[in-house]
N, C-alpha and C. Protein backbone atom coordinates (compact mmCIF):
# COMPACT_ATOMS: atom_id res chain seq x y z
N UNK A 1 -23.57 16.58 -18.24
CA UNK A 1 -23.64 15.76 -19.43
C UNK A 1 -23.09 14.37 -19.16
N UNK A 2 -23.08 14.08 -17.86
CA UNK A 2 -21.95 12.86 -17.57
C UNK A 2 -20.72 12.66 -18.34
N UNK A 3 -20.29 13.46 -18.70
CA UNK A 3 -19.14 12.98 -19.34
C UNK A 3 -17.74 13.35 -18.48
N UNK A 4 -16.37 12.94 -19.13
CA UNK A 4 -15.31 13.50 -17.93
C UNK A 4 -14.03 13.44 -18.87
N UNK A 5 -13.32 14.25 -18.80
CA UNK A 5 -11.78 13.93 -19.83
C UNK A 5 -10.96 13.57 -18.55
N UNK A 6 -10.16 12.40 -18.80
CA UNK A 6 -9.57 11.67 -17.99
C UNK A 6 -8.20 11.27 -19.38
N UNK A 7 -6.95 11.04 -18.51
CA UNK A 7 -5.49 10.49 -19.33
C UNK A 7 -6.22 9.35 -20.00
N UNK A 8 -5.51 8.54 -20.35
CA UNK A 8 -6.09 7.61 -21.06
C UNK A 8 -5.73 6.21 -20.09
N UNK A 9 -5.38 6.38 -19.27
CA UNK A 9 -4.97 5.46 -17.86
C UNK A 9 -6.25 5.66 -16.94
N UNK A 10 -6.70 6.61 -17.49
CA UNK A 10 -7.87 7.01 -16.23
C UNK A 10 -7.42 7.84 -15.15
N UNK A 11 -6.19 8.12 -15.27
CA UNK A 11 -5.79 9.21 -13.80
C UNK A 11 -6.61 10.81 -14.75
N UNK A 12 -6.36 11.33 -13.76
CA UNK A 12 -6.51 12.56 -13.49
C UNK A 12 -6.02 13.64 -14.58
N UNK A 13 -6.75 14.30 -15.18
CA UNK A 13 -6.04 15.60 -16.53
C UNK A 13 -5.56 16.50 -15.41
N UNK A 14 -3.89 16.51 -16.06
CA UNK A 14 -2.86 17.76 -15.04
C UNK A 14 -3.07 19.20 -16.05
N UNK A 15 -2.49 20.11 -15.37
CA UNK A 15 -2.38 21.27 -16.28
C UNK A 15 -1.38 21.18 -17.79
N UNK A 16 -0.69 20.52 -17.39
CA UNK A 16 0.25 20.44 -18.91
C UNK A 16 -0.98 19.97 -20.01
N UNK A 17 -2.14 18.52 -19.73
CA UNK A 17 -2.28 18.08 -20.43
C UNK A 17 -3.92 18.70 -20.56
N UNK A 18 -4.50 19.69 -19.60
CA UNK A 18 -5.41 20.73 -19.84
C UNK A 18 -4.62 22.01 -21.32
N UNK A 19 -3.60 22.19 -21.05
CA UNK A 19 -2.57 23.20 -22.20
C UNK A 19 -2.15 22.75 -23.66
N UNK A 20 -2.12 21.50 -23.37
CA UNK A 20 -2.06 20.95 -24.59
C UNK A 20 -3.39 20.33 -25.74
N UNK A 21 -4.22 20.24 -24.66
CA UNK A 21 -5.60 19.73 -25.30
C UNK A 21 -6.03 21.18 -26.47
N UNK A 22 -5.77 21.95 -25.60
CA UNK A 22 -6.21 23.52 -26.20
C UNK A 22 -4.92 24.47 -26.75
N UNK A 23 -3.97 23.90 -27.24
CA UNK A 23 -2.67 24.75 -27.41
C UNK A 23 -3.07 24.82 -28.93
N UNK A 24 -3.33 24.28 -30.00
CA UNK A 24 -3.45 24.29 -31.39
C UNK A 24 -5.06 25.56 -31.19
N UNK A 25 -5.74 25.39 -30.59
CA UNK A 25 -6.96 26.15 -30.93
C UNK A 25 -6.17 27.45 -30.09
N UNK A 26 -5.70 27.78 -29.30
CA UNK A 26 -4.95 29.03 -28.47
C UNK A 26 -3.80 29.94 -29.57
N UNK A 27 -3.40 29.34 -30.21
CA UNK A 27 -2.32 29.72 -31.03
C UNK A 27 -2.83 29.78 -32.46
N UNK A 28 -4.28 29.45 -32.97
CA UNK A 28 -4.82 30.03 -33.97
C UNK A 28 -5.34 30.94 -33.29
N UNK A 29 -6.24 31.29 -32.17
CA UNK A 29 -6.93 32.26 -32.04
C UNK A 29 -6.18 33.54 -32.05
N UNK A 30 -4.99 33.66 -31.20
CA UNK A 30 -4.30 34.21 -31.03
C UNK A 30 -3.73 34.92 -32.42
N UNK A 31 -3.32 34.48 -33.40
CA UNK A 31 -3.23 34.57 -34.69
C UNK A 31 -4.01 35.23 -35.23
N UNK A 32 -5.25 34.85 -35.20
CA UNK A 32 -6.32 35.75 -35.96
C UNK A 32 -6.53 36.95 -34.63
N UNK A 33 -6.88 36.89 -33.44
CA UNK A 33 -6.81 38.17 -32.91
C UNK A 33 -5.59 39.53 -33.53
N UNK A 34 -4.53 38.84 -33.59
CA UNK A 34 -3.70 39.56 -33.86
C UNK A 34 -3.66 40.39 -35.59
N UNK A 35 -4.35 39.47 -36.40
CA UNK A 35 -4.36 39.57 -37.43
C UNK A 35 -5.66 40.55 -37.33
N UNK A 36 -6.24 40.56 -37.18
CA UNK A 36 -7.51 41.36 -36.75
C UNK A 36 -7.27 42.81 -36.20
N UNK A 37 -6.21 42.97 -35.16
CA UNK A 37 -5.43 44.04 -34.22
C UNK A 37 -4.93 44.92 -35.61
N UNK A 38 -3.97 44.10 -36.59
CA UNK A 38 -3.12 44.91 -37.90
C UNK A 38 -4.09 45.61 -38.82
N UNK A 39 -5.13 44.28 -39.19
CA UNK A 39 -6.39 45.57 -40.08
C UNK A 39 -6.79 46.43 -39.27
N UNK A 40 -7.42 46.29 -38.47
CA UNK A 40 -7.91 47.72 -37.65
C UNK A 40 -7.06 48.80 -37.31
N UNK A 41 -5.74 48.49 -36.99
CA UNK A 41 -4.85 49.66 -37.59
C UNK A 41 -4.38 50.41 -38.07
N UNK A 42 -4.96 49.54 -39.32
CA UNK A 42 -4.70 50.25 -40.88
C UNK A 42 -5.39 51.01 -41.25
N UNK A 43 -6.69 50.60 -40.88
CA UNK A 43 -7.69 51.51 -41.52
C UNK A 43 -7.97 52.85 -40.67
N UNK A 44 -8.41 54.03 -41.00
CA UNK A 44 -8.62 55.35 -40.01
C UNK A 44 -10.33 55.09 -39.28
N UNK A 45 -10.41 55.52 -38.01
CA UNK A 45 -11.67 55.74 -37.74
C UNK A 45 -12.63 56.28 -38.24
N UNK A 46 -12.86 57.24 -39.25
CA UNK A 46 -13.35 58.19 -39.95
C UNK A 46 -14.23 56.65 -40.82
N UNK A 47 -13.30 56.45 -41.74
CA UNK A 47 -13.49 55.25 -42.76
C UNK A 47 -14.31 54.68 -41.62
N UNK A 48 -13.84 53.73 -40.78
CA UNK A 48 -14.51 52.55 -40.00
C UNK A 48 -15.81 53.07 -39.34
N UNK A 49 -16.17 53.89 -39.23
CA UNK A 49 -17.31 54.18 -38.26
C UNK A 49 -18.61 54.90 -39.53
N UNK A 50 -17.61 55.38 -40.84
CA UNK A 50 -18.76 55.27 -42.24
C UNK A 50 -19.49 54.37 -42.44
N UNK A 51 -18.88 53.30 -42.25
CA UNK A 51 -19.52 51.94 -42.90
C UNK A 51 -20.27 51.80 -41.81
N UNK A 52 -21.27 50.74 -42.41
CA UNK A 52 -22.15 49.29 -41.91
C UNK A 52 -21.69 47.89 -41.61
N UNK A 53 -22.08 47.71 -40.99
CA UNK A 53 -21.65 46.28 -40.30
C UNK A 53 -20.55 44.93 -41.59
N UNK A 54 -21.70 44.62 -42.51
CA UNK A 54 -21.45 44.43 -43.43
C UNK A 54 -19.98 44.70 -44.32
N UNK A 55 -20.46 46.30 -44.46
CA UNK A 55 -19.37 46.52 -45.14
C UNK A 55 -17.74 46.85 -44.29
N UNK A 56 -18.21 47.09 -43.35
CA UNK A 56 -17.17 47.28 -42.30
C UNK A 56 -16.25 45.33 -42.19
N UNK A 57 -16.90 44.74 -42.32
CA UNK A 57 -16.23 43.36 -42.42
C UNK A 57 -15.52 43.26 -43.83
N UNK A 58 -16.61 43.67 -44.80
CA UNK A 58 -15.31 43.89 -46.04
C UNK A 58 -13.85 44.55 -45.69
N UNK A 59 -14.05 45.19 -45.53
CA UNK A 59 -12.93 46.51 -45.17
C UNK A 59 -12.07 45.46 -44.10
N UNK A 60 -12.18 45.27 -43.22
CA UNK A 60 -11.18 44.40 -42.83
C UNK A 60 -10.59 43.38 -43.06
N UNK A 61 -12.03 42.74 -43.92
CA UNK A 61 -11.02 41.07 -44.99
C UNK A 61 -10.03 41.98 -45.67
N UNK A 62 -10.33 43.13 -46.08
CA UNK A 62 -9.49 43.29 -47.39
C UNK A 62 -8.20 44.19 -46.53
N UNK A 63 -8.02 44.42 -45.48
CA UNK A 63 -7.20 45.33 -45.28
C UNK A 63 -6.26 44.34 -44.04
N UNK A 64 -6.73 42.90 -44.04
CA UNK A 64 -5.78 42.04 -43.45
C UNK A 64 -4.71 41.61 -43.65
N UNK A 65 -3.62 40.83 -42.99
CA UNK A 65 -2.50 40.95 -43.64
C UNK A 65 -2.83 39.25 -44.31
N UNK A 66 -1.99 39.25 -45.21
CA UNK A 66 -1.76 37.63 -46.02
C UNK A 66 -2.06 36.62 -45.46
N UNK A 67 -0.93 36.71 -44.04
CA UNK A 67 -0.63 35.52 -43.08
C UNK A 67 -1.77 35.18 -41.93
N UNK A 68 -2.73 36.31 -42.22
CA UNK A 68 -3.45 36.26 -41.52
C UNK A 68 -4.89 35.49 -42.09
N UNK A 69 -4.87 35.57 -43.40
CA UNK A 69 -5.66 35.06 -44.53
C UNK A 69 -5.80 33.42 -44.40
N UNK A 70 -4.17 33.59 -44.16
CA UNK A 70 -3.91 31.41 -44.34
C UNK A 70 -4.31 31.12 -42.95
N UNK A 71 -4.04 31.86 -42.03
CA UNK A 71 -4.61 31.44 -40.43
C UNK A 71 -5.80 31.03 -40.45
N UNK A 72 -7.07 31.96 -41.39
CA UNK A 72 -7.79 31.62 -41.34
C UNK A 72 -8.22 29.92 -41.71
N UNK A 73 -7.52 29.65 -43.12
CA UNK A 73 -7.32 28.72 -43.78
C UNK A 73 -6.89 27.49 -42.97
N UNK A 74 -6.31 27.83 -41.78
CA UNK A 74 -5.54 26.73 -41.23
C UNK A 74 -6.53 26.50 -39.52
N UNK A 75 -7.04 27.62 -39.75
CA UNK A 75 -8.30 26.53 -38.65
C UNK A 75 -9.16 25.99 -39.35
N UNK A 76 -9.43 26.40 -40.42
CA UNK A 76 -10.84 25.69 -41.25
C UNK A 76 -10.08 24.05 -41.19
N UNK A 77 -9.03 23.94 -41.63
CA UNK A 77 -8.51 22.69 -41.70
C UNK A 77 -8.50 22.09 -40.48
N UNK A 78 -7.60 22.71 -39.31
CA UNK A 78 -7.79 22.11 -38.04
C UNK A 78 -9.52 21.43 -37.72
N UNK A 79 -10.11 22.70 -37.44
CA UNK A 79 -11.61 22.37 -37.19
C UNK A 79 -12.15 20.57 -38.15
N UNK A 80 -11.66 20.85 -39.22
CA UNK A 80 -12.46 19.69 -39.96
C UNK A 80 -11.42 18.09 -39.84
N UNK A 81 -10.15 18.65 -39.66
CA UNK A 81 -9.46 17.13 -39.15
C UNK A 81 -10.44 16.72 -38.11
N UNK A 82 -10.37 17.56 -36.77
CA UNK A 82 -10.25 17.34 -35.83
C UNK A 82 -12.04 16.48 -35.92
N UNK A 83 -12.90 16.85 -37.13
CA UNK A 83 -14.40 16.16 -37.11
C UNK A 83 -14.12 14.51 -37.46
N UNK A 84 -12.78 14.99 -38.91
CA UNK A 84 -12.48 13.84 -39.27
C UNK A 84 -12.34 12.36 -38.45
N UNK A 85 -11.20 12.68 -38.03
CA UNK A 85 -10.54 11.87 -36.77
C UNK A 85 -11.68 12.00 -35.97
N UNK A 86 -12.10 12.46 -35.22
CA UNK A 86 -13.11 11.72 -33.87
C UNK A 86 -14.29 11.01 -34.77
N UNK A 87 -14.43 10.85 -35.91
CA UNK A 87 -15.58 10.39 -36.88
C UNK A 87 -14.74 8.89 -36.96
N UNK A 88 -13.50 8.72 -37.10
CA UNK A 88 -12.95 7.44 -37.78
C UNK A 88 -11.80 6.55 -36.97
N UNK A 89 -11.88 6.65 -35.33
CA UNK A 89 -11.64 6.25 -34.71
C UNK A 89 -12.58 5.78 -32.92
N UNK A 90 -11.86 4.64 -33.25
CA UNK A 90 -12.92 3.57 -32.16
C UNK A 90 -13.65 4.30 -30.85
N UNK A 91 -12.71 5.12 -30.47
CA UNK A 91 -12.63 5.29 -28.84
C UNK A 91 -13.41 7.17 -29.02
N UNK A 92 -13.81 7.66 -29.87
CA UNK A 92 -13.81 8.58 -30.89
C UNK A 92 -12.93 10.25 -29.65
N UNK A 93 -11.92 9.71 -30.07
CA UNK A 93 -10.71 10.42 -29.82
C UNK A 93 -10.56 11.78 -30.74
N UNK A 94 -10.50 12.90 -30.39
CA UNK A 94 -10.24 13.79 -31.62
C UNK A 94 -8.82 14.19 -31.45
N UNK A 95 -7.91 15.16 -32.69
CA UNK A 95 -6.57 14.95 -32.41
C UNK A 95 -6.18 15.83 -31.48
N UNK A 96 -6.91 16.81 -30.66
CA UNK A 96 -6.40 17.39 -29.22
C UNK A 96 -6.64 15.98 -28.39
N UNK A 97 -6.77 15.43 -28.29
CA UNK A 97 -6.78 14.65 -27.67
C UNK A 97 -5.55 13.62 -27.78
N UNK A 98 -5.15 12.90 -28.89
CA UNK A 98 -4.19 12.67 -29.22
C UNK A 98 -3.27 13.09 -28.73
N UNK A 99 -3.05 14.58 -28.88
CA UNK A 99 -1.76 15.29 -28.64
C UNK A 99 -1.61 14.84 -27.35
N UNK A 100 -2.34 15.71 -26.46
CA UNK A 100 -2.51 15.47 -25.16
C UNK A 100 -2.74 14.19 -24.20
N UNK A 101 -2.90 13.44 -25.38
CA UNK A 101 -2.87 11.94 -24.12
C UNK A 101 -4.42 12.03 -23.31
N UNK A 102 -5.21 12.08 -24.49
CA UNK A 102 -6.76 12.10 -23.23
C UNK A 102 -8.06 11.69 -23.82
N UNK A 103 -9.01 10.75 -23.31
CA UNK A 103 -10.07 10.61 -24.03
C UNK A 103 -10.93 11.43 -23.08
N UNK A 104 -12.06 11.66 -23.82
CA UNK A 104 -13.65 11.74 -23.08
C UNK A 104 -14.19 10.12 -22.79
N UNK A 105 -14.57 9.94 -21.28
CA UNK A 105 -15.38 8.90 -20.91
C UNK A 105 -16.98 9.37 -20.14
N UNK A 106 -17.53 8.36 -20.06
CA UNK A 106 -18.97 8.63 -19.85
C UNK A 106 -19.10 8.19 -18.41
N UNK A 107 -19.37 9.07 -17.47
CA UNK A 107 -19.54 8.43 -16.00
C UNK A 107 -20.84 8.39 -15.47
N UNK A 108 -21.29 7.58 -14.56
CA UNK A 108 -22.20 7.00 -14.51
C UNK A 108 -22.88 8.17 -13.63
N UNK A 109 -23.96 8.47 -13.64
CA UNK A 109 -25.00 9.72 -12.82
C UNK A 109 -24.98 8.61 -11.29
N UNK A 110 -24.17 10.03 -10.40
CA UNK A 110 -24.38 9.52 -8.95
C UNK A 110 -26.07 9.35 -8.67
N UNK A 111 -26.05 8.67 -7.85
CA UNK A 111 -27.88 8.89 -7.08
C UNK A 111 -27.55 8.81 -5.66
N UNK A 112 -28.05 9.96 -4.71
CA UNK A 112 -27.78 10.36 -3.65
C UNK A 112 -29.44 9.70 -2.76
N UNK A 113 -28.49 9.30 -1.58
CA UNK A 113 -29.80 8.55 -1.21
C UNK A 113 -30.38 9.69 -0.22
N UNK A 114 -31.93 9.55 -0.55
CA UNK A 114 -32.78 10.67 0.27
C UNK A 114 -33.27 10.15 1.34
């Protein structure tokens, strides 16, 4: 896609700032996996393997825990800052990026001589 995430100096993305680009989306997922792990706990196999696809997703919205409810709530928000911000800034930076100290730049397609 030619593109490249580079610091914002242009050096090189280290692992800290590969961990941080992705630490807010790692620690919701993680959240809802887990939240996901507690309903399925709850409920007996008998029940879960009655249902249909469908309704089998009911059964777990409803048998999730609270905190797991707002997790959801709190990537919907993440997800839509993060459209926000790269929509309303110059360099269109989104806020993992921010955090992390990093833009996306556009590099030019090598041409290899034949």
């Amino acid at each position: 896609m030619e593109i490249r995430v580079t610091k914002i100096d242009g050096a090189r993305v280290t692992m800290r700032e590969g961990f941080l680009r992705h630490m807010v989306d790692l620690v919701l997922a993680i959240l809802a996996s887990l939240g996901m792990l507690v309903a399925l706990h709850s409920i007996s196999l008998v029940d879960f393997e009655s249902k249909g696809l469908f309704d089998r997703i009911k059964l777990l919205e409803s048998t999730e825990p609270l905190w797991a409810r707002w997790n959801h709530t709190a990537q919907n928000i993440w997800v839509w800052s993060e459209l926000v911000v790269l929509l309303l800034n110059k360099k269109r930076r989104a806020l993992h990026d921010f955090i992390a100290g990093t833009v996306v730049v556009h590099v030019e397609k090598r041409v290899s001589a034949i």
